[in-house]
N, C-alpha and C. Protein backbone atom coordinates (compact mmCIF):
# COMPACT_ATOMS: atom_id res chain seq x y z
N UNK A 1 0.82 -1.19 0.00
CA UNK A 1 0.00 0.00 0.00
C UNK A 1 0.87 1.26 0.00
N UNK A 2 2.06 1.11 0.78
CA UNK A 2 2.94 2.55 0.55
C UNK A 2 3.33 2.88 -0.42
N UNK A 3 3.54 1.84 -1.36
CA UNK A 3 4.08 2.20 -2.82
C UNK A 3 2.46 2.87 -3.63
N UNK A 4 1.41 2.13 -3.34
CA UNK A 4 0.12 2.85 -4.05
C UNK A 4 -0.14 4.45 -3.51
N UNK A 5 0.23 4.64 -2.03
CA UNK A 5 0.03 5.65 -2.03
C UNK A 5 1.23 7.04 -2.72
N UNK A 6 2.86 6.13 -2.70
CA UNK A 6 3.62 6.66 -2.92
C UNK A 6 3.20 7.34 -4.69
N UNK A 7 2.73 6.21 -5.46
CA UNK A 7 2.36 6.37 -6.52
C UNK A 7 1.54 7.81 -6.94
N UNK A 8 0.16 7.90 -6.19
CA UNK A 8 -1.13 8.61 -6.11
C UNK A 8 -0.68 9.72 -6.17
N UNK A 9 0.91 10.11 -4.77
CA UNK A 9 0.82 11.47 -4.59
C UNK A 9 1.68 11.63 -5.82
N UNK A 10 2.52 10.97 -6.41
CA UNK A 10 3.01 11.56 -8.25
C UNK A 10 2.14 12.29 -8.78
N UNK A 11 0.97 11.44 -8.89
CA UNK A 11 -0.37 11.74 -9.76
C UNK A 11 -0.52 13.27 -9.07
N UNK A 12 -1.24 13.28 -8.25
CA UNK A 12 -1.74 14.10 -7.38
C UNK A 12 -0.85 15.42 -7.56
N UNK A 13 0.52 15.77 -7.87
CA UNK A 13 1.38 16.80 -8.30
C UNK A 13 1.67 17.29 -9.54
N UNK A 14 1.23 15.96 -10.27
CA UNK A 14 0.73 16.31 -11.76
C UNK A 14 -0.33 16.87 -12.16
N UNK A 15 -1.07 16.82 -11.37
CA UNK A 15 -2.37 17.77 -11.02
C UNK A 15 -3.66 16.57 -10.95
N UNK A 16 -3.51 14.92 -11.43
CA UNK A 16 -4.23 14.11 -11.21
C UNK A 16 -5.05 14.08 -9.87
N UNK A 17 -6.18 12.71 -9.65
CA UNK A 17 -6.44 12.39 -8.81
C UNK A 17 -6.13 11.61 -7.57
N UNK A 18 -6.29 11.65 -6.20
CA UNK A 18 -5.84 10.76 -5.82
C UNK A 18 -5.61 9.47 -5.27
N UNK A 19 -5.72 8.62 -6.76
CA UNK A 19 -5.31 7.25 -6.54
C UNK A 19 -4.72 6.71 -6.72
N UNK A 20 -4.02 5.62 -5.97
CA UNK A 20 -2.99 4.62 -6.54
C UNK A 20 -3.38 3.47 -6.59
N UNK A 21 -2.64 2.35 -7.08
CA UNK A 21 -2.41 1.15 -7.44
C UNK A 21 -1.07 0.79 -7.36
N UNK A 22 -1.15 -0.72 -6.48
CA UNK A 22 -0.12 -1.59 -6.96
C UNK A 22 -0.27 -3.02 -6.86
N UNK A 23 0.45 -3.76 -7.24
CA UNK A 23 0.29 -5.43 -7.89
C UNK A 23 1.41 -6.05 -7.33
N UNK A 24 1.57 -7.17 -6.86
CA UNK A 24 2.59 -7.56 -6.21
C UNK A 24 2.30 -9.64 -6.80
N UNK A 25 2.97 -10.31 -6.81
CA UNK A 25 2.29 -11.33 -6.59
C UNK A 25 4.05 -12.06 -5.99
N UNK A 26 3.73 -12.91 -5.46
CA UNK A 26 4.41 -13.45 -4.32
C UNK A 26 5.09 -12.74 -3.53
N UNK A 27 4.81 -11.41 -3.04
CA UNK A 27 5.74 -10.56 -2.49
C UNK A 27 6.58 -9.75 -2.82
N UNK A 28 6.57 -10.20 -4.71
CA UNK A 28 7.14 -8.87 -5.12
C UNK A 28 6.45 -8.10 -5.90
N UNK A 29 6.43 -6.74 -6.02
CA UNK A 29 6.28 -5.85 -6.69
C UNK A 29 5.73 -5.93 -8.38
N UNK A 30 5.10 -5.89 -8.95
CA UNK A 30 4.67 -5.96 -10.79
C UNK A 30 4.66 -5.08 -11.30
N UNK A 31 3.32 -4.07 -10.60
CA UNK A 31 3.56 -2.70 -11.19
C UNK A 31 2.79 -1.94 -10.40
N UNK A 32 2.88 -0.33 -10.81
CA UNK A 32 2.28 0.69 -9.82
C UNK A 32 1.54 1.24 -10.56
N UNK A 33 0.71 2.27 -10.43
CA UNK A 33 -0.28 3.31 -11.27
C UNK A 33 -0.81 3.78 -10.30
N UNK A 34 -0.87 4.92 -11.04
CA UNK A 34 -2.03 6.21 -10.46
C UNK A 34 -3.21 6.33 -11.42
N UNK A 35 -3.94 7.48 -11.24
CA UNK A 35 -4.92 7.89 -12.37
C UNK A 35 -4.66 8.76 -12.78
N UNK A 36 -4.91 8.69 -14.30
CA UNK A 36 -4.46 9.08 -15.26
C UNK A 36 -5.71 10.13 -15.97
N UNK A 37 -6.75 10.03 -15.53
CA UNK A 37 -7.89 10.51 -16.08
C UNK A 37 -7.97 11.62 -16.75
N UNK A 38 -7.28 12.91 -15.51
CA UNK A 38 -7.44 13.93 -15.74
C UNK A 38 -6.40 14.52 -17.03
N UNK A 39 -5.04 14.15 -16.74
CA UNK A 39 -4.13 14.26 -17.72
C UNK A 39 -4.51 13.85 -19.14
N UNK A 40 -4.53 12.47 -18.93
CA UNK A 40 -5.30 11.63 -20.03
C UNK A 40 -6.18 11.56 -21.07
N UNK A 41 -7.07 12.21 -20.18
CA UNK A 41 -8.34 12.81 -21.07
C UNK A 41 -9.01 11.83 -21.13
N UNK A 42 -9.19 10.46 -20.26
CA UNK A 42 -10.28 9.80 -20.79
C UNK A 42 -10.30 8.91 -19.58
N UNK A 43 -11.72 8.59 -19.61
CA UNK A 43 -12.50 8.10 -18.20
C UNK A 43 -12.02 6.23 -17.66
N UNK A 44 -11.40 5.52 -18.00
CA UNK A 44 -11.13 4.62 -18.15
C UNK A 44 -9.41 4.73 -17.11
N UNK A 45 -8.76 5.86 -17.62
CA UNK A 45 -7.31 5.61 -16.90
C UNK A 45 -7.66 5.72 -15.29
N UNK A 46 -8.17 4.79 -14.94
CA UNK A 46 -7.74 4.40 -12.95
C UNK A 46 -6.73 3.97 -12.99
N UNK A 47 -6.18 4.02 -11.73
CA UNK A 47 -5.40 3.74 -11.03
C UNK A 47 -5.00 2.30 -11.33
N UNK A 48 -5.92 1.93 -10.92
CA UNK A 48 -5.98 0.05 -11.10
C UNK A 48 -6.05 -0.24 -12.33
N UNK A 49 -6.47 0.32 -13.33
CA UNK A 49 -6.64 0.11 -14.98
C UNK A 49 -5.37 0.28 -15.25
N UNK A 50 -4.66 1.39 -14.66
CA UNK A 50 -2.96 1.20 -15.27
C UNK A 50 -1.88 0.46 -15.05
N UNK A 51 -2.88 0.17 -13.55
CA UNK A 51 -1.49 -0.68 -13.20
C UNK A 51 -1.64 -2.13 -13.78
N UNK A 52 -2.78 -2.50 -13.75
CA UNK A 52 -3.26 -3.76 -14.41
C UNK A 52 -2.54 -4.00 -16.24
N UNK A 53 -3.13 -2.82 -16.63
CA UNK A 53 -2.16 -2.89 -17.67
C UNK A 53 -0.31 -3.12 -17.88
N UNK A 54 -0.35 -2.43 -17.00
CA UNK A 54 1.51 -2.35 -16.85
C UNK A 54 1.85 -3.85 -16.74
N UNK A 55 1.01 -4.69 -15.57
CA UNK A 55 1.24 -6.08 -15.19
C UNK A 55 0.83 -6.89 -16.31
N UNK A 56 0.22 -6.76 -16.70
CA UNK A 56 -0.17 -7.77 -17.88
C UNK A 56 0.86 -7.43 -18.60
N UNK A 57 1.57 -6.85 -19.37
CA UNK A 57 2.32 -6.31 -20.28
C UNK A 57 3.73 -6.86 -19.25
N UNK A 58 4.17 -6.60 -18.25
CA UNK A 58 4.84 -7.72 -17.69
C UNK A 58 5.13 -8.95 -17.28
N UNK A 59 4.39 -9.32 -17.60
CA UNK A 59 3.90 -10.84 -17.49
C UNK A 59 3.53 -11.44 -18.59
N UNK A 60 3.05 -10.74 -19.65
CA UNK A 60 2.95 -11.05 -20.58
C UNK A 60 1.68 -11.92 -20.78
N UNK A 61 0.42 -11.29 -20.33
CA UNK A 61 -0.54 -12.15 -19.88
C UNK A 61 -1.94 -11.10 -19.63
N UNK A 62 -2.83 -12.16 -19.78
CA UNK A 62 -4.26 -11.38 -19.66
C UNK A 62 -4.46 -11.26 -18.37
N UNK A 63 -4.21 -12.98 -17.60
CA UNK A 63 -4.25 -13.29 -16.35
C UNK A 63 -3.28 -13.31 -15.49
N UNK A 64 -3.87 -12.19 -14.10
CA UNK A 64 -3.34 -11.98 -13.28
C UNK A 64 -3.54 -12.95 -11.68
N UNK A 65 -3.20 -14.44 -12.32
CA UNK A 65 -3.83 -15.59 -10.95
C UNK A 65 -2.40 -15.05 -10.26
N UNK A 66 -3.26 -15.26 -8.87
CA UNK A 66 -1.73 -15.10 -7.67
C UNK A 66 -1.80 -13.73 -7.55
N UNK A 67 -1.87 -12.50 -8.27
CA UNK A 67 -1.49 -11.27 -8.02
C UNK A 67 -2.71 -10.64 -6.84
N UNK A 68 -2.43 -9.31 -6.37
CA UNK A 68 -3.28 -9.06 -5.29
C UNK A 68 -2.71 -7.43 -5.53
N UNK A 69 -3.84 -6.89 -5.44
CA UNK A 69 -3.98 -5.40 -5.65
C UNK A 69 -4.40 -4.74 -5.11
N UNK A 70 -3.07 -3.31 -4.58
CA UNK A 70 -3.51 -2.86 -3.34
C UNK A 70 -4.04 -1.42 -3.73
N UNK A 71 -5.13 -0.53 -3.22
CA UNK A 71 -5.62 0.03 -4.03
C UNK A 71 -5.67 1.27 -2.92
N UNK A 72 -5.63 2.50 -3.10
CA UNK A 72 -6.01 3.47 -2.17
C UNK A 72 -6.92 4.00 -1.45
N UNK A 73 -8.37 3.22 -3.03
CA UNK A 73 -9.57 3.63 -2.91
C UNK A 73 -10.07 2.48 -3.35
N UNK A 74 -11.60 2.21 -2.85
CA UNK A 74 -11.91 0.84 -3.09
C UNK A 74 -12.33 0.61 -4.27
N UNK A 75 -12.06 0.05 -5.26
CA UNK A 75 -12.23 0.13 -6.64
C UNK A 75 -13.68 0.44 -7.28
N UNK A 76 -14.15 0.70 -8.10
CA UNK A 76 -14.83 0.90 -8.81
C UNK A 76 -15.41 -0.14 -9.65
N UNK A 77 -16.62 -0.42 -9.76
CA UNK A 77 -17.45 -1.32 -10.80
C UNK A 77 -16.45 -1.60 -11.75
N UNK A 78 -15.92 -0.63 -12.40
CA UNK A 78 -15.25 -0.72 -13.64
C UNK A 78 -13.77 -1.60 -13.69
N UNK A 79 -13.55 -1.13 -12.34
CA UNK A 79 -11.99 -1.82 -11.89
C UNK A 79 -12.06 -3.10 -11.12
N UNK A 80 -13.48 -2.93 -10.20
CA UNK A 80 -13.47 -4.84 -9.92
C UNK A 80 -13.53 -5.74 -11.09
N UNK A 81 -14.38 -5.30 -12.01
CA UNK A 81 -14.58 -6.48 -13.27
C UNK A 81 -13.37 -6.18 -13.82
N UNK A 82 -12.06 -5.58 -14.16
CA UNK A 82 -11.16 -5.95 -14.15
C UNK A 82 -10.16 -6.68 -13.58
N UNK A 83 -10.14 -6.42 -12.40
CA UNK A 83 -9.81 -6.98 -11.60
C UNK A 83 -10.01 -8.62 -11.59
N UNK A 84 -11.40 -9.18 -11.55
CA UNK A 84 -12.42 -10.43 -11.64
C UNK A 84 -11.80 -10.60 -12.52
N UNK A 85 -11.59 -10.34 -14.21
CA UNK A 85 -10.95 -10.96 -15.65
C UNK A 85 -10.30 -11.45 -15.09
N UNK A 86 -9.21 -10.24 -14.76
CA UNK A 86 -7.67 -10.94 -15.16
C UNK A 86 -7.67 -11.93 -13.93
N UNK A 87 -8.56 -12.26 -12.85
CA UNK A 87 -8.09 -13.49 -12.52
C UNK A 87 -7.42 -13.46 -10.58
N UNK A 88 -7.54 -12.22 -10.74
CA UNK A 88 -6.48 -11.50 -9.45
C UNK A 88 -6.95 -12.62 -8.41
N UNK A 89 -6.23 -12.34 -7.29
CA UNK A 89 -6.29 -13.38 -6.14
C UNK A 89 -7.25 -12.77 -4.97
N UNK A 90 -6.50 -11.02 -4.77
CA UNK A 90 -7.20 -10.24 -3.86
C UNK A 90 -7.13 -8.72 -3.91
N UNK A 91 -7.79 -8.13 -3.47
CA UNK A 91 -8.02 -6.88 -3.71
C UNK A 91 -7.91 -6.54 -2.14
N UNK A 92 -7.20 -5.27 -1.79
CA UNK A 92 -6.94 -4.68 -0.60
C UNK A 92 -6.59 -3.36 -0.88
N UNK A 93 -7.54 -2.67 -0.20
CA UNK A 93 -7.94 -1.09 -0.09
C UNK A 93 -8.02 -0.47 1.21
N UNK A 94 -7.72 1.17 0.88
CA UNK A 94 -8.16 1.90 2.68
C UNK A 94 -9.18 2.61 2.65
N UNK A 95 -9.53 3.51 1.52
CA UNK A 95 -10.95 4.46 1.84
C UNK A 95 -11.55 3.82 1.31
N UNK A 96 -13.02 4.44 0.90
CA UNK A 96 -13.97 3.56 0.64
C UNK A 96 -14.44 4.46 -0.77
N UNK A 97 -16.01 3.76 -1.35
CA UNK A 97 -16.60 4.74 -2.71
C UNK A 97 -17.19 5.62 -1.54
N UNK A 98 -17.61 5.34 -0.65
CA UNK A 98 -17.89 6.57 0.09
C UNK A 98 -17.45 7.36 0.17
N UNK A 99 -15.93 7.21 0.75
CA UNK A 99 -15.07 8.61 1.22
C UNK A 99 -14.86 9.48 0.33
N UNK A 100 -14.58 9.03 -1.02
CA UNK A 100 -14.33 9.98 -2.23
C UNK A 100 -15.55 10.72 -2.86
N UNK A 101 -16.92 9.83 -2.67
CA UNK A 101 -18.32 10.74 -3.43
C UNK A 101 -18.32 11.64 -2.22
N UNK A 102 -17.94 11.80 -0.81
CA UNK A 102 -18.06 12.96 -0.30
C UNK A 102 -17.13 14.42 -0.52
N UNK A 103 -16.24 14.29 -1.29
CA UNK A 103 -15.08 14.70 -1.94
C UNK A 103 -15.55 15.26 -3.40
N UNK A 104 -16.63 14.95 -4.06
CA UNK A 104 -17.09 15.40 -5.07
C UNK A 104 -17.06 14.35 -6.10
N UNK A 105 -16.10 13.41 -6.30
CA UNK A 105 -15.98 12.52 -7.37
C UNK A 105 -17.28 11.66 -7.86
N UNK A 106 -17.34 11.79 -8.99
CA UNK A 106 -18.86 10.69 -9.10
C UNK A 106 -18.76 9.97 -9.36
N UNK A 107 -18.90 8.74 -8.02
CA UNK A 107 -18.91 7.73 -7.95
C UNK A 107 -20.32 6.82 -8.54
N UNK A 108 -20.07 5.71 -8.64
CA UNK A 108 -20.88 4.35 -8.35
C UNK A 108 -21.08 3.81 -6.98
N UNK A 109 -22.23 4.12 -6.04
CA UNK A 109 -22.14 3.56 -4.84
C UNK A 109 -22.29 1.93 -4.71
N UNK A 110 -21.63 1.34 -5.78
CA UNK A 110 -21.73 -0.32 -5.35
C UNK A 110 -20.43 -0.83 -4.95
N UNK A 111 -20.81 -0.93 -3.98
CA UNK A 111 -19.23 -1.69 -2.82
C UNK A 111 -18.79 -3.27 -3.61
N UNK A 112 -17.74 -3.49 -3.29
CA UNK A 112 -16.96 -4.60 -4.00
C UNK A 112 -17.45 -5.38 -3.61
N UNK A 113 -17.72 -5.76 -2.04
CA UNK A 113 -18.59 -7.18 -1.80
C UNK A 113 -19.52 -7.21 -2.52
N UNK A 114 -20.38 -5.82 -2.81
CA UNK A 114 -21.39 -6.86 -3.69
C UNK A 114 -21.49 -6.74 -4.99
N UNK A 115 -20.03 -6.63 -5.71
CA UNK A 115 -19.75 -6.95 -6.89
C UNK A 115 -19.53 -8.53 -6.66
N UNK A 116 -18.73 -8.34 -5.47
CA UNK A 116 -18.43 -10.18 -5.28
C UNK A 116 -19.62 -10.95 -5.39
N UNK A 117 -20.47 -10.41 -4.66
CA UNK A 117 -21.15 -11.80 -4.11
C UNK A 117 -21.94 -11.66 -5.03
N UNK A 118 -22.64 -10.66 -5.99
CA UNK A 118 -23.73 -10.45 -7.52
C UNK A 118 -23.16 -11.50 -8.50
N UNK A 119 -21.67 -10.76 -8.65
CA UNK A 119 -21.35 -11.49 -10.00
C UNK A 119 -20.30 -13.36 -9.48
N UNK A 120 -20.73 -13.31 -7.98
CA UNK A 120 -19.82 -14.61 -7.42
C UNK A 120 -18.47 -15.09 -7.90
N UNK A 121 -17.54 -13.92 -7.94
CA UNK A 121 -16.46 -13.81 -7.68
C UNK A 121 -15.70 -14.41 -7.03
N UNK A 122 -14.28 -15.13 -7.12
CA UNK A 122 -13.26 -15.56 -6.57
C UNK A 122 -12.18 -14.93 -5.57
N UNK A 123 -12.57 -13.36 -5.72
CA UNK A 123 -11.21 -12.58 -5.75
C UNK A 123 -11.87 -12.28 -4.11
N UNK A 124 -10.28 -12.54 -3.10
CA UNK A 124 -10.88 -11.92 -1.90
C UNK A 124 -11.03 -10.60 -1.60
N UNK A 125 -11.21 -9.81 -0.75
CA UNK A 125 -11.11 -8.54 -0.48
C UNK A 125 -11.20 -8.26 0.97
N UNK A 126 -10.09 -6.84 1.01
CA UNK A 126 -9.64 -6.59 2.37
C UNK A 126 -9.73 -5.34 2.06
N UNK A 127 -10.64 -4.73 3.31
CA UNK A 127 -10.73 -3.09 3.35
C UNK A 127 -10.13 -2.17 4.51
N UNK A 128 -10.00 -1.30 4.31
CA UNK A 128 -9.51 -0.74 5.85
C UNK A 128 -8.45 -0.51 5.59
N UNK A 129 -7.64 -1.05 5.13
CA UNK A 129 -5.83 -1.22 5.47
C UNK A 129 -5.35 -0.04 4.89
N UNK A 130 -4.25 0.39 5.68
CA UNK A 130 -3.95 1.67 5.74
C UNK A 130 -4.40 2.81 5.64
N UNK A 131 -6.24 2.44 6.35
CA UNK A 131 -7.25 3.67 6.24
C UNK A 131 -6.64 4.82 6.50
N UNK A 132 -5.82 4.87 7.60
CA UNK A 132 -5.44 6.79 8.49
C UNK A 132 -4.35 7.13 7.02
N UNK A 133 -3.58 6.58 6.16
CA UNK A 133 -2.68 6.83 5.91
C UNK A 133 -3.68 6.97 4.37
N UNK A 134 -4.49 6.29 3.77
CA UNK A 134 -5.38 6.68 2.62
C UNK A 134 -6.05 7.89 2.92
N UNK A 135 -6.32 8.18 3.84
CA UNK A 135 -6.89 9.56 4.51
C UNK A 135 -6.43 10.89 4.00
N UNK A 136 -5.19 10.75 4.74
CA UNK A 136 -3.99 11.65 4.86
C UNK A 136 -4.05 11.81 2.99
N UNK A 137 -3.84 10.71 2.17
CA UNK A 137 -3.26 10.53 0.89
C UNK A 137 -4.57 11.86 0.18
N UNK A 138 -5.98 11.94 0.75
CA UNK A 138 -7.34 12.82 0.31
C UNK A 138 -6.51 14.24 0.75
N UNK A 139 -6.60 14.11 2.18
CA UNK A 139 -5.83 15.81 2.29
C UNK A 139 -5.00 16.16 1.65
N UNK A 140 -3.78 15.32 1.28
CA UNK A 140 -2.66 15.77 0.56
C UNK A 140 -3.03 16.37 -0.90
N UNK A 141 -4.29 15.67 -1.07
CA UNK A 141 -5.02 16.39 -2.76
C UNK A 141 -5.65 17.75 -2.37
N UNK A 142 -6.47 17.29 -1.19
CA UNK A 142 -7.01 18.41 -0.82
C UNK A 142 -6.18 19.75 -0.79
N UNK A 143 -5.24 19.84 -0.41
CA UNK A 143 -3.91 20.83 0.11
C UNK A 143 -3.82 21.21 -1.18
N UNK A 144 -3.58 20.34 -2.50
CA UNK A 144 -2.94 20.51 -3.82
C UNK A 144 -3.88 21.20 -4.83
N UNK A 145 -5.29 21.58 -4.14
CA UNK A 145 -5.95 22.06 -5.33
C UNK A 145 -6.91 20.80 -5.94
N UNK A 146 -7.02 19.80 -5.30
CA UNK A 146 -7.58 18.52 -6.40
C UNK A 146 -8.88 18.74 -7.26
N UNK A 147 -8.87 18.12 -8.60
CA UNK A 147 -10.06 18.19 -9.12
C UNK A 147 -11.13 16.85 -8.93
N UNK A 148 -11.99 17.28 -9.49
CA UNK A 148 -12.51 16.04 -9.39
C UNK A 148 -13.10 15.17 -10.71
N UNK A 149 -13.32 13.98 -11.01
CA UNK A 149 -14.40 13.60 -12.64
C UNK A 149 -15.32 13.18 -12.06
């Protein structure tokens, strides 16, 4: 998670949003991402969409079995069913879709469990983790001017 948040605040000085991503599978490292959206110009670059990409493209692979993705913010509809493809093992996050739609971002209020348990999903999920420090990662946007999509 320190490296996702380490990631976010890149983003976040580039004038992005603030999220990160990272991918690890047996303990090491695959790849990192932030969001790309704002720079980008297009609604698709999350955090987790880049980094997912980066890993596949390292691996050389659609499927990401074994990998586990640690996320800043709890992913998005768009990024669990990515997530679900490629196969991932687990998903572990600190804020929530809550914390950020109070922040302005327009969210999807459907929480990952019940992406899990709708579409009966494999992939575990762990929330909370490094909540005070995903926190901190909102103010630090906050401080910077952040926008929002």
């Amino acid at each position: 998670m320190e490296k996702a948040i380490k990631e976010a605040k890149k983003g976040v000085k580039k004038g992005d949003s603030p999220f990160g991503a990272c991918i690890a599978k047996n303990g090491k490292i695959i790849a990192v991402g932030h969001s790309t959206v704002l720079s980008g110009k297009n609604a698709t670059n999350h955090a987790e969409i880049n980094a997912i990409r980066k890993a596949c493209k390292k691996l050389k692979s659609h499927k990401l079995k074994g990998c586990i993705i640690y996320s800043t913010t709890e992913p998005c509809p768009m990024c669990f069913s990515a997530i679900h493809w490629a196969e991932m093992k687990e998903i572990v996050f600190g804020t929530t879709i809550e914390d950020v739609k109070k922040l302005g971002f327009h969210e999807l209020t459907i929480k990952a469990e019940t992406m899990k348990k709708k579409g009966k999903s494999g992939v575990r999920i762990k929330s909370g983790h490094m909540r005070k420090e995903c926190i901190e990662l909102l103010e630090f946007w906050k401080k910077h001017g952040g926008k929002t999509y």
